[in-house]
C-alpha atoms as a PDB file:
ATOM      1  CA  UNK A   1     138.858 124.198  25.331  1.00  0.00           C
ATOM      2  CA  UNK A   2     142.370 123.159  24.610  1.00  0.00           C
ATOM      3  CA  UNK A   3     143.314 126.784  23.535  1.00  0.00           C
ATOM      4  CA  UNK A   4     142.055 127.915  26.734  1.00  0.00           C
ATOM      5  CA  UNK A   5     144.192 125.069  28.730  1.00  0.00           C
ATOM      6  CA  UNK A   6     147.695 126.138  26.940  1.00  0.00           C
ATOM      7  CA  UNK A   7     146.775 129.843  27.856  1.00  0.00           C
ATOM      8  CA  UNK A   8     146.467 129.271  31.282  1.00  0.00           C
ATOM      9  CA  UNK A   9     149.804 127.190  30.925  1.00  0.00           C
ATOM     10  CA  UNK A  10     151.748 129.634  29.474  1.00  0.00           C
ATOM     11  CA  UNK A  11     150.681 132.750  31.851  1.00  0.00           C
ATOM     12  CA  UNK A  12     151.049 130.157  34.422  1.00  0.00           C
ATOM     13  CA  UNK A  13     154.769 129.517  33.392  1.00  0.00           C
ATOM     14  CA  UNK A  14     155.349 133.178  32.522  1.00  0.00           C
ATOM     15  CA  UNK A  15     154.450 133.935  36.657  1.00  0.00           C
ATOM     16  CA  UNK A  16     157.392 130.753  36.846  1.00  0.00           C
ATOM     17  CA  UNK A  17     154.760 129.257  38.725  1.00  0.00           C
ATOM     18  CA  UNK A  18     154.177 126.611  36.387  1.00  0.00           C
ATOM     19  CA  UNK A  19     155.628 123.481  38.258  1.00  0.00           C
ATOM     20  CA  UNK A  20     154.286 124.353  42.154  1.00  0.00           C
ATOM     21  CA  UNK A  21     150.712 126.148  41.116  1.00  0.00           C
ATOM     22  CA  UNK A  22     148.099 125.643  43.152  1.00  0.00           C
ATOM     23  CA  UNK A  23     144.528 125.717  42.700  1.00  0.00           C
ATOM     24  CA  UNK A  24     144.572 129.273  43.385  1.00  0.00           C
ATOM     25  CA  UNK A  25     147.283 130.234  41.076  1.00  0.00           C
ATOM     26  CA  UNK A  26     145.227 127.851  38.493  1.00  0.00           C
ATOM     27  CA  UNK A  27     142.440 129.903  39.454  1.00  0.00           C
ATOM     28  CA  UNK A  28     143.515 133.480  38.883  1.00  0.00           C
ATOM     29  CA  UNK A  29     145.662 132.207  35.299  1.00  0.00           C
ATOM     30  CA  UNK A  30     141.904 131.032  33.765  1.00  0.00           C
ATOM     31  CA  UNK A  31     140.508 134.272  34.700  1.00  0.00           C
ATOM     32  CA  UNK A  32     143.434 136.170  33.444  1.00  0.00           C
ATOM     33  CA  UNK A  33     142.909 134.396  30.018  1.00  0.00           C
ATOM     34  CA  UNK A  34     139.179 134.908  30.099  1.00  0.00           C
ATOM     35  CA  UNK A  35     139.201 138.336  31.095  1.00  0.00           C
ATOM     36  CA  UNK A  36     141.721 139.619  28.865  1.00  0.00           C
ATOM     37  CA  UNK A  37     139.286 138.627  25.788  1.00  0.00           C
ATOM     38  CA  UNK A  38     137.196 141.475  27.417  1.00  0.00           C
ATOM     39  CA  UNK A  39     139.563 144.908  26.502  1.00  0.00           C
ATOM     40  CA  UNK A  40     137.394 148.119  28.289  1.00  0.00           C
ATOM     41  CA  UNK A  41     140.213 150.603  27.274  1.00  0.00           C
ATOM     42  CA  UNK A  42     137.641 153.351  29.461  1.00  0.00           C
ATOM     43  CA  UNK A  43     137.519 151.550  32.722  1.00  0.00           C
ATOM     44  CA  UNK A  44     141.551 150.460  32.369  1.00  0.00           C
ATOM     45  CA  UNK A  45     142.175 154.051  31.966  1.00  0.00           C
ATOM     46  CA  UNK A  46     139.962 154.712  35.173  1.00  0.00           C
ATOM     47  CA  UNK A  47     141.885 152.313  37.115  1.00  0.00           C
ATOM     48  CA  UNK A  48     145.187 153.570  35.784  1.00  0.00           C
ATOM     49  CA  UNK A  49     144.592 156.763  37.448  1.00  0.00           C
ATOM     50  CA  UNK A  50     142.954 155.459  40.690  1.00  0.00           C
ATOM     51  CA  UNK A  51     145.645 152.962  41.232  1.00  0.00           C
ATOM     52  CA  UNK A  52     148.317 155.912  40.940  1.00  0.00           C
ATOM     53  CA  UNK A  53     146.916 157.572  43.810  1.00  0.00           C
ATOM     54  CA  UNK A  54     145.747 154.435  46.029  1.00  0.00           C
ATOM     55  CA  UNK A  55     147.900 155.156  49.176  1.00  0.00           C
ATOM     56  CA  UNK A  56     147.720 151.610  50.981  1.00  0.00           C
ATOM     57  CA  UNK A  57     145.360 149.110  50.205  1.00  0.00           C
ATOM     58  CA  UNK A  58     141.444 148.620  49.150  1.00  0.00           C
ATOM     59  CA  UNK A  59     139.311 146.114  48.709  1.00  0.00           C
ATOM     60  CA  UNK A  60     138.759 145.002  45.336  1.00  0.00           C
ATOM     61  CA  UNK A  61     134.573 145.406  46.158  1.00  0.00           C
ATOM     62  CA  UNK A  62     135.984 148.883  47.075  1.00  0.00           C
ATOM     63  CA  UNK A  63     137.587 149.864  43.975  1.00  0.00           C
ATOM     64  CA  UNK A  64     134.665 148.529  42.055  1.00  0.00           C
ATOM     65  CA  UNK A  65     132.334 150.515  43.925  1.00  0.00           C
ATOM     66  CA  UNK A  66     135.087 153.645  43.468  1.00  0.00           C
ATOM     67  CA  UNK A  67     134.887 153.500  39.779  1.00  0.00           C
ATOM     68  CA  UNK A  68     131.454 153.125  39.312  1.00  0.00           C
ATOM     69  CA  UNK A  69     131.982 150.262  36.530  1.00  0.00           C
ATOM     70  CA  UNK A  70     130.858 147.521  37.953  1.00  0.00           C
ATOM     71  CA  UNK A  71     132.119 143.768  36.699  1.00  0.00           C
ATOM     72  CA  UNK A  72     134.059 144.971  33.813  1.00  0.00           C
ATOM     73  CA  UNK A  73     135.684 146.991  37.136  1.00  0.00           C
ATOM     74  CA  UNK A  74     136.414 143.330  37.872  1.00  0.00           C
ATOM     75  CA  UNK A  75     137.791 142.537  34.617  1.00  0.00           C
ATOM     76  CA  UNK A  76     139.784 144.969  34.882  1.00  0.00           C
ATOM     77  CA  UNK A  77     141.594 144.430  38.224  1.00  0.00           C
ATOM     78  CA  UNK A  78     142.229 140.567  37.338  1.00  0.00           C
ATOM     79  CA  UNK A  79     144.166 141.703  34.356  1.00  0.00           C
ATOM     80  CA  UNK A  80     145.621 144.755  36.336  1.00  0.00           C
ATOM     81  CA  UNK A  81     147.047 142.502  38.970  1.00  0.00           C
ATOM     82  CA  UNK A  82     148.189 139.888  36.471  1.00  0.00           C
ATOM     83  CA  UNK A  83     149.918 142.536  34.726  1.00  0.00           C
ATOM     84  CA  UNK A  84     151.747 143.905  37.590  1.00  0.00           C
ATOM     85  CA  UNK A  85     150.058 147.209  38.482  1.00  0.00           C
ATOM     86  CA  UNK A  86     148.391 145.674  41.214  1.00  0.00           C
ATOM     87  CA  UNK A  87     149.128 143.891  43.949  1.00  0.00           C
ATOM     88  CA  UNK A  88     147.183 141.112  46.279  1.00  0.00           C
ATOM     89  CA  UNK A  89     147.932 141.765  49.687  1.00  0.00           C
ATOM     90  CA  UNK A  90     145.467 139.527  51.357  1.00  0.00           C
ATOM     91  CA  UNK A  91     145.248 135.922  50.583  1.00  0.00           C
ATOM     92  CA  UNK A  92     142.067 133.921  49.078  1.00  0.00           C
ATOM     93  CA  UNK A  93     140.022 134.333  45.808  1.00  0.00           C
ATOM     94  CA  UNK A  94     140.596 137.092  44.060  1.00  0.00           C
ATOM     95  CA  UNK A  95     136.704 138.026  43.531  1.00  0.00           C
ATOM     96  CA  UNK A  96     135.952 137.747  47.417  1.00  0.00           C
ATOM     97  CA  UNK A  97     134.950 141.068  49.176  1.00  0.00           C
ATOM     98  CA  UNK A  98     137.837 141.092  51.959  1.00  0.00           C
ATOM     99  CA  UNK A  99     140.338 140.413  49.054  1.00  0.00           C
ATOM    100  CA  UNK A 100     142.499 144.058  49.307  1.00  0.00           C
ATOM    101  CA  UNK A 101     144.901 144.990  46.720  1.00  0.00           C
ATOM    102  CA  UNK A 102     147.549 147.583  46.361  1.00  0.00           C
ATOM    103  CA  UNK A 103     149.504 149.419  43.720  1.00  0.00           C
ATOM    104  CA  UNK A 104     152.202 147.940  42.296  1.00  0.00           C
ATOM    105  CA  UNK A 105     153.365 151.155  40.994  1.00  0.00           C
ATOM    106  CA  UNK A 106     156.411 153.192  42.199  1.00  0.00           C
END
């Protein structure tokens, strides 16, 4: 458990958010750490390529449905966006079906 807690600390602190987190930003750093024990290098691939084309934003239920893979789809996208190829653009929890992301990418 306290492995888990200095994770979430240090992704916390590399977002500089370590100091004025909220319970959100808490929130998406614990499922950052979880998820990334979960590689899928077949659906990261997938979203690689749909996240080059996305023109605007999707839901994240969207995307999930897009891809066909279903919660590691989810997985996925929580590491994607903690890793800067996608984007929130909607506020709230990350897993709720009105959440819409974008790509990050140029």
């Amino acid at each position: 458990m306290m492995k888990s807690v200095a994770q979430v600390l240090a992704v916390l602190s590399s977002w500089g958010a370590a100091r004025s987190s909220d319970g959100m930003q808490i929130l998406k750093a614990a499922m950052y750490v979880d998820f990334s024990k979960d590689y899928d290098p077949e659906a990261d691939q997938c979203l690689l390529a749909v996240s080059g084309q996305l023109i605007g934003a999707m839901t994240i239920e969207s995307l999930i449905a897009l891809t066909g893979y279903g919660g590691a789809m989810f997985r996925v996208i929580v590491r994607q966006l903690s890793g800067g190829i996608l984007e929130l653009v909607s506020a709230g929890r990350i897993g709720s079906p009105n959440t819409l992301a974008a790509s990050a990418l140029p």
